[in-house]
C-alpha atoms as a PDB file:
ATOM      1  CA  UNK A   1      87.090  76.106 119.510  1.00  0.00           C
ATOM      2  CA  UNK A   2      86.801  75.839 115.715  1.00  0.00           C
ATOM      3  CA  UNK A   3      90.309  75.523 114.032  1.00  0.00           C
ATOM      4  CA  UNK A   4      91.047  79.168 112.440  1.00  0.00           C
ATOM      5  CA  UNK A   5      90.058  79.971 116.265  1.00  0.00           C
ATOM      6  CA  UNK A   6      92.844  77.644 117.794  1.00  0.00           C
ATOM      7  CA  UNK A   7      95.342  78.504 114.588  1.00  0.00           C
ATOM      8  CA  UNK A   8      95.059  82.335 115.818  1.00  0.00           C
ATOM      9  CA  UNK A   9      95.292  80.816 119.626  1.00  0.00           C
ATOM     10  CA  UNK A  10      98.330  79.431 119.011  1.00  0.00           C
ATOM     11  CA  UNK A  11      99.875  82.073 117.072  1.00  0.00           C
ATOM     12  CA  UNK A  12      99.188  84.871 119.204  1.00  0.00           C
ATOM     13  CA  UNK A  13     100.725  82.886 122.464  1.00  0.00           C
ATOM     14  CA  UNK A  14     103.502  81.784 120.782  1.00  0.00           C
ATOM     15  CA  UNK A  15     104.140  86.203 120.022  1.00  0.00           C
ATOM     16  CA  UNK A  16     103.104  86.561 123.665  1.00  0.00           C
ATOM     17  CA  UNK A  17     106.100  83.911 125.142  1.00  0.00           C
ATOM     18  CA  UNK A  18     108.533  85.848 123.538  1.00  0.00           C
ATOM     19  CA  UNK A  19     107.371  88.671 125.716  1.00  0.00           C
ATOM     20  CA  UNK A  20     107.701  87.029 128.463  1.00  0.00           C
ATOM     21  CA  UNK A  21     110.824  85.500 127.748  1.00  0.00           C
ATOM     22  CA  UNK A  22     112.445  88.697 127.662  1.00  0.00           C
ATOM     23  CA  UNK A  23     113.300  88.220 124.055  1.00  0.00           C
ATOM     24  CA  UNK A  24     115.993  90.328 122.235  1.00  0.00           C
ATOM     25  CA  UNK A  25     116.418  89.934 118.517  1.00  0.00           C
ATOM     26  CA  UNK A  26     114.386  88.640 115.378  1.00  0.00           C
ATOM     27  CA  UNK A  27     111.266  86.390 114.970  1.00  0.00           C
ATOM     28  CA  UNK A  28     110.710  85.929 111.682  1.00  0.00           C
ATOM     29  CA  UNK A  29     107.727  84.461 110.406  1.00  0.00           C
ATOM     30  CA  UNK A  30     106.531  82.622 106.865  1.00  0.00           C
ATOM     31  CA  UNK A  31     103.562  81.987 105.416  1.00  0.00           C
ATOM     32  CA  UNK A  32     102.702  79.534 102.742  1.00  0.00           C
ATOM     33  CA  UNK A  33     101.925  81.707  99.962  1.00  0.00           C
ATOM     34  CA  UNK A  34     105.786  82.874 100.736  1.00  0.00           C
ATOM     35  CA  UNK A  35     104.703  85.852 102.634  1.00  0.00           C
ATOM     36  CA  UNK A  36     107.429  86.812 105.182  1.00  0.00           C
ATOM     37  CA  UNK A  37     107.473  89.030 108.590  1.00  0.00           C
ATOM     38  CA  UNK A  38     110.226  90.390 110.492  1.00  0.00           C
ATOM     39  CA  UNK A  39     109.137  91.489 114.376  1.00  0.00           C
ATOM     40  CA  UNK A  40     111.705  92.802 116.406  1.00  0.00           C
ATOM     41  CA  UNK A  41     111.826  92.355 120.218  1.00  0.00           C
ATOM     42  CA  UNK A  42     114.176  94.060 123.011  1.00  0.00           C
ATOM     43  CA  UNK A  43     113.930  92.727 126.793  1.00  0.00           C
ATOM     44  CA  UNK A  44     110.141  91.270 125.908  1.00  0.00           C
ATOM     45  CA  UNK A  45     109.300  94.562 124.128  1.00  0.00           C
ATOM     46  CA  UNK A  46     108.243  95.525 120.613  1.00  0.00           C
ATOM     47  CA  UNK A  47     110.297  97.669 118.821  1.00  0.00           C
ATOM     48  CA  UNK A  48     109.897  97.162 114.750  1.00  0.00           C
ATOM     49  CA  UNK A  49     107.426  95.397 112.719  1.00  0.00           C
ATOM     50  CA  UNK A  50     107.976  94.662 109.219  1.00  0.00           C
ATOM     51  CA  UNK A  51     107.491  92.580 105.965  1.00  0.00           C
ATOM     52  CA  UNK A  52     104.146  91.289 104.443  1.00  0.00           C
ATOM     53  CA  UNK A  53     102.218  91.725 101.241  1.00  0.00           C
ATOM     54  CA  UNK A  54     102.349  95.661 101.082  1.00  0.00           C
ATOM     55  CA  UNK A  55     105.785  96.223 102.977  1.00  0.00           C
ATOM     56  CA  UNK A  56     106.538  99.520 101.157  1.00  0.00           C
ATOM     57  CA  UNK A  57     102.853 100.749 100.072  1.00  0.00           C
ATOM     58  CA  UNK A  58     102.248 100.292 103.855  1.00  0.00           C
ATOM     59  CA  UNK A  59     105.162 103.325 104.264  1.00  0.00           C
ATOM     60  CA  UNK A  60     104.541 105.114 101.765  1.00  0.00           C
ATOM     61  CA  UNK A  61     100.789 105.481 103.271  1.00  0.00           C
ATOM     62  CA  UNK A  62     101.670 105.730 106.939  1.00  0.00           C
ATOM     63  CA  UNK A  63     104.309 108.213 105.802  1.00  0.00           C
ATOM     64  CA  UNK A  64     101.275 110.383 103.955  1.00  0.00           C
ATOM     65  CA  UNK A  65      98.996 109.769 106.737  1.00  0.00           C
ATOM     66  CA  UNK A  66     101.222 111.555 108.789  1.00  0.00           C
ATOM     67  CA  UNK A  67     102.102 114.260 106.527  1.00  0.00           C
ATOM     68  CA  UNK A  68     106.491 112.949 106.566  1.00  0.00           C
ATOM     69  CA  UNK A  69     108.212 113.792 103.126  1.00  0.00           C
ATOM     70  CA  UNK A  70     111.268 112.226 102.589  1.00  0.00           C
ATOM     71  CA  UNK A  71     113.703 112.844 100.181  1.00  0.00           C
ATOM     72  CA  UNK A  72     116.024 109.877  99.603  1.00  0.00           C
ATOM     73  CA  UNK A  73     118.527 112.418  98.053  1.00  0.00           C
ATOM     74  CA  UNK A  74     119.139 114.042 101.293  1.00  0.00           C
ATOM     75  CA  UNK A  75     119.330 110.458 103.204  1.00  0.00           C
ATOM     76  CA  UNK A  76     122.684 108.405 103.971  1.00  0.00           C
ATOM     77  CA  UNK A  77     122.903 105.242 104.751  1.00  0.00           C
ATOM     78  CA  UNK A  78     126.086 104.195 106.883  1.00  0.00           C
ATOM     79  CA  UNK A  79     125.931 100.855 106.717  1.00  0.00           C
ATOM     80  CA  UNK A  80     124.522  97.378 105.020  1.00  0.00           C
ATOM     81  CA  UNK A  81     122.459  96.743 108.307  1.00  0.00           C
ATOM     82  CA  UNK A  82     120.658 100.628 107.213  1.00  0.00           C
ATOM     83  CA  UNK A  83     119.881 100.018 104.090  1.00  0.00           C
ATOM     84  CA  UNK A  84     118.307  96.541 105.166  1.00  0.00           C
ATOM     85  CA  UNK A  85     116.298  98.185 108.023  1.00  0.00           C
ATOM     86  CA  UNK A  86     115.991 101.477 105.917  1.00  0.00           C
ATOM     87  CA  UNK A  87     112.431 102.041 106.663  1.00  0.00           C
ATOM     88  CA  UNK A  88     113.361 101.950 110.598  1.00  0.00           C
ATOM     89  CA  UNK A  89     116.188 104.168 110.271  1.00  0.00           C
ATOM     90  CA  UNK A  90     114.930 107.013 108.455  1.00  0.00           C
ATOM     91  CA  UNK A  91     112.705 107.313 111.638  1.00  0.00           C
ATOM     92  CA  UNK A  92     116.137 107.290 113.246  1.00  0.00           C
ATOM     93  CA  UNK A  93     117.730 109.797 111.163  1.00  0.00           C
ATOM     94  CA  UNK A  94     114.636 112.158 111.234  1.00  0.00           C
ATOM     95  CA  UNK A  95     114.955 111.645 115.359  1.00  0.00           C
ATOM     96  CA  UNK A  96     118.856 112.451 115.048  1.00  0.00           C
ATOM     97  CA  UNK A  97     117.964 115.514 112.887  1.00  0.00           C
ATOM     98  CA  UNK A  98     115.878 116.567 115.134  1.00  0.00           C
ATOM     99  CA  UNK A  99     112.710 116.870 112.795  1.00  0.00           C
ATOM    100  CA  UNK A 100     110.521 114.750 114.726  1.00  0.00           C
ATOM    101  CA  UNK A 101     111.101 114.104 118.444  1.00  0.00           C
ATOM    102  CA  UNK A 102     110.884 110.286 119.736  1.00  0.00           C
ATOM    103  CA  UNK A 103     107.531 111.089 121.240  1.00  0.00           C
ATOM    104  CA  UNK A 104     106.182 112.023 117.767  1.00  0.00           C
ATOM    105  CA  UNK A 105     107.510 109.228 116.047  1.00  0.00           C
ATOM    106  CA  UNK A 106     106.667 106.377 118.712  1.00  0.00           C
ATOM    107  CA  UNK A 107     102.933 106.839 117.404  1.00  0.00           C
ATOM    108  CA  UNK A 108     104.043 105.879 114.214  1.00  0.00           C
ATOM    109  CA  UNK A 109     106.282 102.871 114.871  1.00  0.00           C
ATOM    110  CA  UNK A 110     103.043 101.649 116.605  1.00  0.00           C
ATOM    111  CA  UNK A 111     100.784 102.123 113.617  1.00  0.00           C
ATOM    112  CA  UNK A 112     103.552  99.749 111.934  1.00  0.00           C
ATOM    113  CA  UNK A 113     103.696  97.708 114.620  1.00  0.00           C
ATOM    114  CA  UNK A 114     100.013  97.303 114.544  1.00  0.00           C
ATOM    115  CA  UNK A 115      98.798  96.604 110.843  1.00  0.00           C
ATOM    116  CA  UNK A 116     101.842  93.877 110.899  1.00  0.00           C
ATOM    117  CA  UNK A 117     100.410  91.831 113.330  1.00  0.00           C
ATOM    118  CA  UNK A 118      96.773  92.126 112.200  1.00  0.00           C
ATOM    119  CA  UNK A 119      97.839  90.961 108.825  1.00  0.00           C
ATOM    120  CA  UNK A 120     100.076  87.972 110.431  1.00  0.00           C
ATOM    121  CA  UNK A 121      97.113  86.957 112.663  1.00  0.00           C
ATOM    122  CA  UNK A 122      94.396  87.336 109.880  1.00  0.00           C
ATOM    123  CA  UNK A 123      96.707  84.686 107.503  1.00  0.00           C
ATOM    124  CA  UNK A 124      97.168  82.235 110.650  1.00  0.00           C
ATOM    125  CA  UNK A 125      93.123  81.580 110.553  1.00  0.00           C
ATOM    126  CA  UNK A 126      93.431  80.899 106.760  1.00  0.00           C
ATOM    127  CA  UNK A 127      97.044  78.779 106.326  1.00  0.00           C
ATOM    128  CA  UNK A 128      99.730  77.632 108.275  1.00  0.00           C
ATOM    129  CA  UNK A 129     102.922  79.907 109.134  1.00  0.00           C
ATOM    130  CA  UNK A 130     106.320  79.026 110.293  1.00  0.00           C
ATOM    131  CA  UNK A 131     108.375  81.055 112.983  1.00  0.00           C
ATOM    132  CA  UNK A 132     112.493  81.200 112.788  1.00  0.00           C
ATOM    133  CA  UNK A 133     114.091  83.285 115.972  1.00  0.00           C
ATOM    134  CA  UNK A 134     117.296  84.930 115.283  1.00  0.00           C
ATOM    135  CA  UNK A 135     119.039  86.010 118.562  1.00  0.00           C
ATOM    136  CA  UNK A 136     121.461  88.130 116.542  1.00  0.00           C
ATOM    137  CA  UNK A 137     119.585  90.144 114.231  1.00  0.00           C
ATOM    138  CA  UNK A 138     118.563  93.310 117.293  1.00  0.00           C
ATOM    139  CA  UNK A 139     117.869  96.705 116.128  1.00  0.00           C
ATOM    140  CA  UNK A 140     119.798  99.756 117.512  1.00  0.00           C
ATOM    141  CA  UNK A 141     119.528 102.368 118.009  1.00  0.00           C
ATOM    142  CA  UNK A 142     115.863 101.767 119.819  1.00  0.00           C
ATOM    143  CA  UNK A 143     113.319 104.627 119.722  1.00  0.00           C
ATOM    144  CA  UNK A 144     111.071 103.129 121.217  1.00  0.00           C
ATOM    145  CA  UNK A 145     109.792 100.147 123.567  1.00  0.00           C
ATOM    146  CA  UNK A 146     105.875  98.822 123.094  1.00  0.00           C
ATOM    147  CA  UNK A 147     104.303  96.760 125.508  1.00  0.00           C
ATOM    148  CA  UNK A 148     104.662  93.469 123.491  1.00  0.00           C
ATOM    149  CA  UNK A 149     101.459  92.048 124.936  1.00  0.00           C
ATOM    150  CA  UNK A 150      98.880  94.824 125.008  1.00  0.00           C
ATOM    151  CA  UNK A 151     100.329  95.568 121.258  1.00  0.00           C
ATOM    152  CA  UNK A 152      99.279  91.576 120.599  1.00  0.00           C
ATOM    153  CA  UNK A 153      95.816  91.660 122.396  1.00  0.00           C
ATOM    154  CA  UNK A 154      95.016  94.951 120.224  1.00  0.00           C
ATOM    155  CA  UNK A 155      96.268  93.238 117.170  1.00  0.00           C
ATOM    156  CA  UNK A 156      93.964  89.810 117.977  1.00  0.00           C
ATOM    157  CA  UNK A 157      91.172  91.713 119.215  1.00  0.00           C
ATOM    158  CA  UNK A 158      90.454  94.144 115.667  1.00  0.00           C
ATOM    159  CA  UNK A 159      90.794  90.311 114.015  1.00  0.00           C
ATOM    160  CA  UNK A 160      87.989  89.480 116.175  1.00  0.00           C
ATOM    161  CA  UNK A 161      85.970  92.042 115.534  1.00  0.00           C
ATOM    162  CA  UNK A 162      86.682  91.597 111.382  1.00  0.00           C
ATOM    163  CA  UNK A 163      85.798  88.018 112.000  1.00  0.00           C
ATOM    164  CA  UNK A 164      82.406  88.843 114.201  1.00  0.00           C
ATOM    165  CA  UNK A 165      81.241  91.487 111.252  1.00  0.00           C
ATOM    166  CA  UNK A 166      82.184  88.531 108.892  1.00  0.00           C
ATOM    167  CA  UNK A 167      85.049  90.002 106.872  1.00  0.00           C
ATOM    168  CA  UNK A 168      87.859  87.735 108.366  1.00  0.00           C
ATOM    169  CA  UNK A 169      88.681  86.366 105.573  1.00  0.00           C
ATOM    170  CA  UNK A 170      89.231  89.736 103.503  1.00  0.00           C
ATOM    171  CA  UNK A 171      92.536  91.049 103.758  1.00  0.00           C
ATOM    172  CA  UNK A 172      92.545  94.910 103.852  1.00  0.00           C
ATOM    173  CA  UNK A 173      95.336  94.957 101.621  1.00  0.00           C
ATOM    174  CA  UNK A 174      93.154  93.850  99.289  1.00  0.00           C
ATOM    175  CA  UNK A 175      92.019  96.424  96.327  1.00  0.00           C
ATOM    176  CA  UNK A 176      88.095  96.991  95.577  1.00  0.00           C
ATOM    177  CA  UNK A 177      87.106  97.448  91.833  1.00  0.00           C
ATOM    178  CA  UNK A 178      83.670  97.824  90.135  1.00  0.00           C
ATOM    179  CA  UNK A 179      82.674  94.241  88.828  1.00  0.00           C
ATOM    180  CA  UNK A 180      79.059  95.333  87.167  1.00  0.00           C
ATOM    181  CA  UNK A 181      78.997  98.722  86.471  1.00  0.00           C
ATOM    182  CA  UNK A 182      75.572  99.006  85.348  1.00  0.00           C
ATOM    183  CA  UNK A 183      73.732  97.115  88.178  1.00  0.00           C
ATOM    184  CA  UNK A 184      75.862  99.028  90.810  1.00  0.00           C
ATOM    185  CA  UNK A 185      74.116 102.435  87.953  1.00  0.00           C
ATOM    186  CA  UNK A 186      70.740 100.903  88.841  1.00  0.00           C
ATOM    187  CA  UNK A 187      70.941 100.150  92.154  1.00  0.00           C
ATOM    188  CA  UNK A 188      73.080 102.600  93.904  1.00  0.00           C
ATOM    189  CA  UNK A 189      72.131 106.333  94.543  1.00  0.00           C
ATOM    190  CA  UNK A 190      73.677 109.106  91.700  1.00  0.00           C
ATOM    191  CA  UNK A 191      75.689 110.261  94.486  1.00  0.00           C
ATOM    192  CA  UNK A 192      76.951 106.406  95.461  1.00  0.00           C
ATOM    193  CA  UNK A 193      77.634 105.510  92.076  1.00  0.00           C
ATOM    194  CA  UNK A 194      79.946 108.375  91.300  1.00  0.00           C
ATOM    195  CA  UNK A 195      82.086 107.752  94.171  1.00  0.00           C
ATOM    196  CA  UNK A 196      82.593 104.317  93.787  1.00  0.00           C
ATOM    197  CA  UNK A 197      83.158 104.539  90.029  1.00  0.00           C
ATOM    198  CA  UNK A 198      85.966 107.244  90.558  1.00  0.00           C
ATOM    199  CA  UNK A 199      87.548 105.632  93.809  1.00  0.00           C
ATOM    200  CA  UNK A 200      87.956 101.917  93.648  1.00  0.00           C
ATOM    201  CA  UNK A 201      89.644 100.981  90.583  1.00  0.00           C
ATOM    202  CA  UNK A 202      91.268  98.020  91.588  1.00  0.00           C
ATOM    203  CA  UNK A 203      94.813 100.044  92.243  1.00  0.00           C
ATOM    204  CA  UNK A 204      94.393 101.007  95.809  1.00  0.00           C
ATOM    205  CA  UNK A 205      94.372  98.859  98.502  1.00  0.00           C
ATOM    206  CA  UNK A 206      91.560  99.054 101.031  1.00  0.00           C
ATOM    207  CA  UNK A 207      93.794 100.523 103.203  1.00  0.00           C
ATOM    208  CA  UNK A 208      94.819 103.094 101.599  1.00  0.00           C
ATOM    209  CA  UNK A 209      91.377 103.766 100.554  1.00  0.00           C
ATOM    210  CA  UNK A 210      90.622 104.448 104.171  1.00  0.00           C
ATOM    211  CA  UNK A 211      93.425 106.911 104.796  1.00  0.00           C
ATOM    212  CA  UNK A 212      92.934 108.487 101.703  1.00  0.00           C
ATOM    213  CA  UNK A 213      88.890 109.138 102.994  1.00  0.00           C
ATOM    214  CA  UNK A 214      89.710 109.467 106.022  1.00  0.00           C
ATOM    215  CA  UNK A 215      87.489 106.748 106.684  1.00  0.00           C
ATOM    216  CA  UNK A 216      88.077 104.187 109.751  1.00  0.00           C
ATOM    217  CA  UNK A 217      88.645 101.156 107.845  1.00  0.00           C
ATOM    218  CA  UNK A 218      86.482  98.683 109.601  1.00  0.00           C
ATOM    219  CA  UNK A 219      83.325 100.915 108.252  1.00  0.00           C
ATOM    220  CA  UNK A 220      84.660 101.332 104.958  1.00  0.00           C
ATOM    221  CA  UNK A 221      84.581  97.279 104.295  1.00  0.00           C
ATOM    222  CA  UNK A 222      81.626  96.619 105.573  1.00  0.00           C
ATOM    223  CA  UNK A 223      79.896  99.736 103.624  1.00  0.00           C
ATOM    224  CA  UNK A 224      81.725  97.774 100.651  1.00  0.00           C
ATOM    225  CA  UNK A 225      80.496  94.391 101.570  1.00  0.00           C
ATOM    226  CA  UNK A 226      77.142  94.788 100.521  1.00  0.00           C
ATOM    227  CA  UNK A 227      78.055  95.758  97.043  1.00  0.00           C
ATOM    228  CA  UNK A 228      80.626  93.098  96.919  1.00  0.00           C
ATOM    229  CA  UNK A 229      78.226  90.241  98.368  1.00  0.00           C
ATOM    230  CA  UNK A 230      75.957  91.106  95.320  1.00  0.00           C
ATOM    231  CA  UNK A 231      78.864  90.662  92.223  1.00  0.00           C
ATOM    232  CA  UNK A 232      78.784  94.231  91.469  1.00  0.00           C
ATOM    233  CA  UNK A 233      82.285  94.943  93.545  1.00  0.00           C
ATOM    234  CA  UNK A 234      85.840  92.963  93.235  1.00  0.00           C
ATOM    235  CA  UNK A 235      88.468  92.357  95.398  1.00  0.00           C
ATOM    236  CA  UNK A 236      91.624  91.685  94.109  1.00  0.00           C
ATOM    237  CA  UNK A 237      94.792  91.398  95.124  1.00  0.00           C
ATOM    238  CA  UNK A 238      97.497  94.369  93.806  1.00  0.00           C
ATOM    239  CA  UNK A 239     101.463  93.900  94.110  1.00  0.00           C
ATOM    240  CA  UNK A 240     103.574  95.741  96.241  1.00  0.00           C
ATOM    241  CA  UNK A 241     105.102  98.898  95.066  1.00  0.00           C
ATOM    242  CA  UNK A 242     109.452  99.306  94.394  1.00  0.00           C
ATOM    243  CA  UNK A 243     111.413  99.920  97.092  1.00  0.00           C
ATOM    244  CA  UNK A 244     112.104 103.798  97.949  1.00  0.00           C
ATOM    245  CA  UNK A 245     115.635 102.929  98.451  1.00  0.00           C
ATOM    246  CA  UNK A 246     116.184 100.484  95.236  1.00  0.00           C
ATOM    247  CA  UNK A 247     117.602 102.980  93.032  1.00  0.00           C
ATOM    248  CA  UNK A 248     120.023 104.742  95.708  1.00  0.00           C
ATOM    249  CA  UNK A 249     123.385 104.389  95.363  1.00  0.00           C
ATOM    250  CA  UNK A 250     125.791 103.539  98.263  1.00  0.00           C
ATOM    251  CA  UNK A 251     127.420 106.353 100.621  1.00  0.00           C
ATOM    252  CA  UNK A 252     131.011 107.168 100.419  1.00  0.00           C
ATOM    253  CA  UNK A 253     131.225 105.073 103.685  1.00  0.00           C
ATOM    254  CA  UNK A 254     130.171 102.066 101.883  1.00  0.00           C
ATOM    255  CA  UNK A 255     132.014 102.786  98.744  1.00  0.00           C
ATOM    256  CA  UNK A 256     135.090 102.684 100.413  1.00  0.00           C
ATOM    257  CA  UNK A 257     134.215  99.365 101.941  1.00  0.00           C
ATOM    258  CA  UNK A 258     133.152  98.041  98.567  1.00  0.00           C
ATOM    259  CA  UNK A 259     136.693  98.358  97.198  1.00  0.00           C
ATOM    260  CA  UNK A 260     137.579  96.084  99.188  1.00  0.00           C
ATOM    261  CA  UNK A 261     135.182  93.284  97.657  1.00  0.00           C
ATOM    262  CA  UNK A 262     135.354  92.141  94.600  1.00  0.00           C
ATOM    263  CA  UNK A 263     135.442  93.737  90.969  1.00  0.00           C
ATOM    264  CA  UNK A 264     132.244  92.698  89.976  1.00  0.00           C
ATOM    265  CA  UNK A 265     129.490  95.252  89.904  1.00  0.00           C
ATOM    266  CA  UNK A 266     128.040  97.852  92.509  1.00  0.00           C
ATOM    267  CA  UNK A 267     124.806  96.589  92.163  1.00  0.00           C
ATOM    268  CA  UNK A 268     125.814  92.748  92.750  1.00  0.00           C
ATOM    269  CA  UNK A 269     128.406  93.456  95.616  1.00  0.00           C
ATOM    270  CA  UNK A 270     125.342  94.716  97.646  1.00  0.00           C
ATOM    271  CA  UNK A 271     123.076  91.848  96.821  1.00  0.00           C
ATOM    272  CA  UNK A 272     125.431  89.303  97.573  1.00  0.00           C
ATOM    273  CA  UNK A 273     126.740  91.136 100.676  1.00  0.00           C
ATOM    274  CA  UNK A 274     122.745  91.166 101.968  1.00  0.00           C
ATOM    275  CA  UNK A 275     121.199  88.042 100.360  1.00  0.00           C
ATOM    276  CA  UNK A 276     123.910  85.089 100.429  1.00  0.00           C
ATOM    277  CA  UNK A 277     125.695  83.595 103.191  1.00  0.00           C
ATOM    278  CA  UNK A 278     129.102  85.682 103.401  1.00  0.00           C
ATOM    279  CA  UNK A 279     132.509  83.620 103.196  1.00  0.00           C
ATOM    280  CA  UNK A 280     135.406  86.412 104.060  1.00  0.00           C
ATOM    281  CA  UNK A 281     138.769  86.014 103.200  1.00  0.00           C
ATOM    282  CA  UNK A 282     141.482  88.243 105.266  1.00  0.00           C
ATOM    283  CA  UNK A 283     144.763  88.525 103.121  1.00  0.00           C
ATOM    284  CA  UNK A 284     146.624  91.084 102.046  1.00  0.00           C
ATOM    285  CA  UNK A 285     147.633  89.353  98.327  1.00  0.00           C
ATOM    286  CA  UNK A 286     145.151  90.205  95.797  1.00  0.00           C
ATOM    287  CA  UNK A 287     145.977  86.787  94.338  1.00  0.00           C
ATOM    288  CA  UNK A 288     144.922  84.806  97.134  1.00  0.00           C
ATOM    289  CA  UNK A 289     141.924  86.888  97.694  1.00  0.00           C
ATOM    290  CA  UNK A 290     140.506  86.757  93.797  1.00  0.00           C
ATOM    291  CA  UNK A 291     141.368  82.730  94.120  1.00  0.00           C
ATOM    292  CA  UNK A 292     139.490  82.014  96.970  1.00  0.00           C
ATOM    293  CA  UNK A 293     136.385  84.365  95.977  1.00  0.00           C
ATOM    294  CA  UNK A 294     136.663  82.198  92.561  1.00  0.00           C
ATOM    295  CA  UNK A 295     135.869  79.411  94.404  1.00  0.00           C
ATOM    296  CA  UNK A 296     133.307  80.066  97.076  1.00  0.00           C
ATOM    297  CA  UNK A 297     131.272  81.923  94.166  1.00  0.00           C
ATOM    298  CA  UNK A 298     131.408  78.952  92.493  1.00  0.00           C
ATOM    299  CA  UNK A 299     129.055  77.881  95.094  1.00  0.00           C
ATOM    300  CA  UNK A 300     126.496  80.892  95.969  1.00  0.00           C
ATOM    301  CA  UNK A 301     128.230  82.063  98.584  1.00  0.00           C
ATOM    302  CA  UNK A 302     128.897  86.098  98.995  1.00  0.00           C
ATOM    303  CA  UNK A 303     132.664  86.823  99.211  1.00  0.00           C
ATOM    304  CA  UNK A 304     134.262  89.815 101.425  1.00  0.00           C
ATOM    305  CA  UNK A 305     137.841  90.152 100.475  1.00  0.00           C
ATOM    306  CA  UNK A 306     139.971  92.234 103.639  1.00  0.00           C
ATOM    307  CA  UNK A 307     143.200  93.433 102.491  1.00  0.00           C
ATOM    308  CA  UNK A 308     143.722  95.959 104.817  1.00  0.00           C
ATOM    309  CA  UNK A 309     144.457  94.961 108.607  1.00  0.00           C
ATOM    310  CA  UNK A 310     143.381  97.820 110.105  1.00  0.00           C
ATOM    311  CA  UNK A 311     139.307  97.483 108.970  1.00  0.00           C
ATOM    312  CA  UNK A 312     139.420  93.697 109.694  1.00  0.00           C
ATOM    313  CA  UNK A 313     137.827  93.952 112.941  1.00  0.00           C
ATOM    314  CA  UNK A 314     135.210  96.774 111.854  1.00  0.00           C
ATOM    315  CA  UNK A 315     134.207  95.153 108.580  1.00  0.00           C
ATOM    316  CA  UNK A 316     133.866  91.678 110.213  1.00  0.00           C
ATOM    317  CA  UNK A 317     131.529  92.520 113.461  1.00  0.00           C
ATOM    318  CA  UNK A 318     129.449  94.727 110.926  1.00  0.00           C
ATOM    319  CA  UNK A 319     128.770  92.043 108.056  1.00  0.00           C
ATOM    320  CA  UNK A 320     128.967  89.136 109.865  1.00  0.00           C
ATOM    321  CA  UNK A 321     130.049  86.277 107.707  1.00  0.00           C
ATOM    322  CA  UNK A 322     129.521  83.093 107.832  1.00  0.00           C
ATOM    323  CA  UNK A 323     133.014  82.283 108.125  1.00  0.00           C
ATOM    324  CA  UNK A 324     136.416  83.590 107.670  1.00  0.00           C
ATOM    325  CA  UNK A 325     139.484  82.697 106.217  1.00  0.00           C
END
């Protein structure tokens, strides 16, 4: 077994074990090039897939692809653990509004499911990736439950496939772009060359080149490769698009809890609250509170200030910090 074989071996029974171990929570996996994945489990089952090079192109497409418009305006967010997951739980709050039924958006999770472990199998054959599992971090409410294992075998078996055509090694979230223009003129039909010159321009992943022709993607590279094994087409890597959700401002629930923090700003309060390991401090003098939150700043930690008894309990299970005072 040549070693991007046994690299992908490895990888895809250490995904497998957590199946079988009945897993509930986070596996979170790294790559070198600082790539990251989130997979959630339930009981051995596959719930979420996230993360990766094109985390929100990748919904922005799947959304298209299955003809879902969103409007942020119209979506709230109750709580930190929302806005972290939001991708999952606008799904949740389209199932809760009754827009699409679970049947109609299990389908979709899958798709999600799907392309994330491709791409996390494809980078184990080229560089090594590190695994952290987080018995904590569990996802509710749960729309759905995949088979963890057939999901894994369907994942490892398209990489085969890729790596039997002899396109392992290109990522389809790379984007295609026209490297010679006038050879691909000479060589190409009229009809060839016009496509190709309007369509790949280096902006749109292959991916959502496919869904956008309505193409199955496997046939669309290897229609490209021919072009691209001659230097007249590119491949290039293009950067994830912002966040849907980066520019929303929190709900009134959240508002309320943010008065409670500090007085820096809006922005800040929610980075530290969901970036930094929290440090809360439960007193009801404002003194003691902006004292302590002086010093544990001091030293990157997030600070949670509770001056009010009765959300102590509420606040604390939700944001779980690190430690409290």
């Amino acid at each position: 077994m040549d070693t991007d074989n046994l690299a992908v071996y490895s990888l895809v029974e250490q995904l497998r074990g957590y199946g079988r171990k009945q897993f509930t929570g986070k596996l979170e996996l790294h790559s070198v090039k600082d790539y990251k994945w989130s997979i959630y489990y339930c009981h051995g089952r596959l719930v979420w897939a996230a993360g990766g090079a094109h985390h929100h192109r990748r919904w922005r497409r799947l959304m298209g692809k299955y003809k879902l418009q969103i409007d942020f305006n119209k979506i709230s967010f109750r709580t930190i653990e929302e806005i972290r997951l939001w991708d999952y739980h606008v799904l949740v709050i389209l199932m809760k509004r009754m827009v699409l039924s679970r049947e109609q958006i299990t389908p979709i999770i899958e798709v999600f499911v799907q392309e994330v472990l491709f791409d996390i199998i494809q980078c184990a054959a080229n560089e090594k990736i590190t695994y952290y599992c987080d018995f904590e971090d569990e996802i509710t409410p749960v729309i759905s439950l995949i088979h963890a294992e057939h999901a894994i075998d369907q994942a490892h078996q398209e990489w085969l496939t890729w790596r039997k055509s002899g396109i392992a090694d290109f990522s389809p979230n790379l984007a295609p772009w026209i490297k010679r223009p006038s050879q691909l003129k000479e060589e190409a039909s009229d009809l060839t060359y016009k496509t190709l010159i309007t369509i790949l321009d280096g902006r749109r992943s292959l991916r959502e080149l496919s869904t956008w022709m309505k193409k199955d993607l496997l046939n669309l590279v290897q229609s490209l490769m021919a072009y691209y094994h001659r230097g007249m087409i590119g491949l290039v890597e293009v950067a994830d698009i912002e966040s849907p959700v980066a520019e929303l401002s929190l709900n009134e629930s959240l508002r309320n809890e943010s008065t409670q923090l500090s007085d820096s700003s809006q922005n800040q309060k929610k980075i530290d609250l969901m970036a930094r390991p929290l440090i809360a401090c439960v007193d009801d003098s404002n003194q003691v509170c902006a004292t302590i939150e002086q010093i544990v700043s001091e030293f990157g930690f997030g600070f949670l200030g509770i001056r009010d008894s009765i959300n102590v309990l509420p606040l604390l299970v939700e944001l779980k910090p690190e430690m409290v005072i």
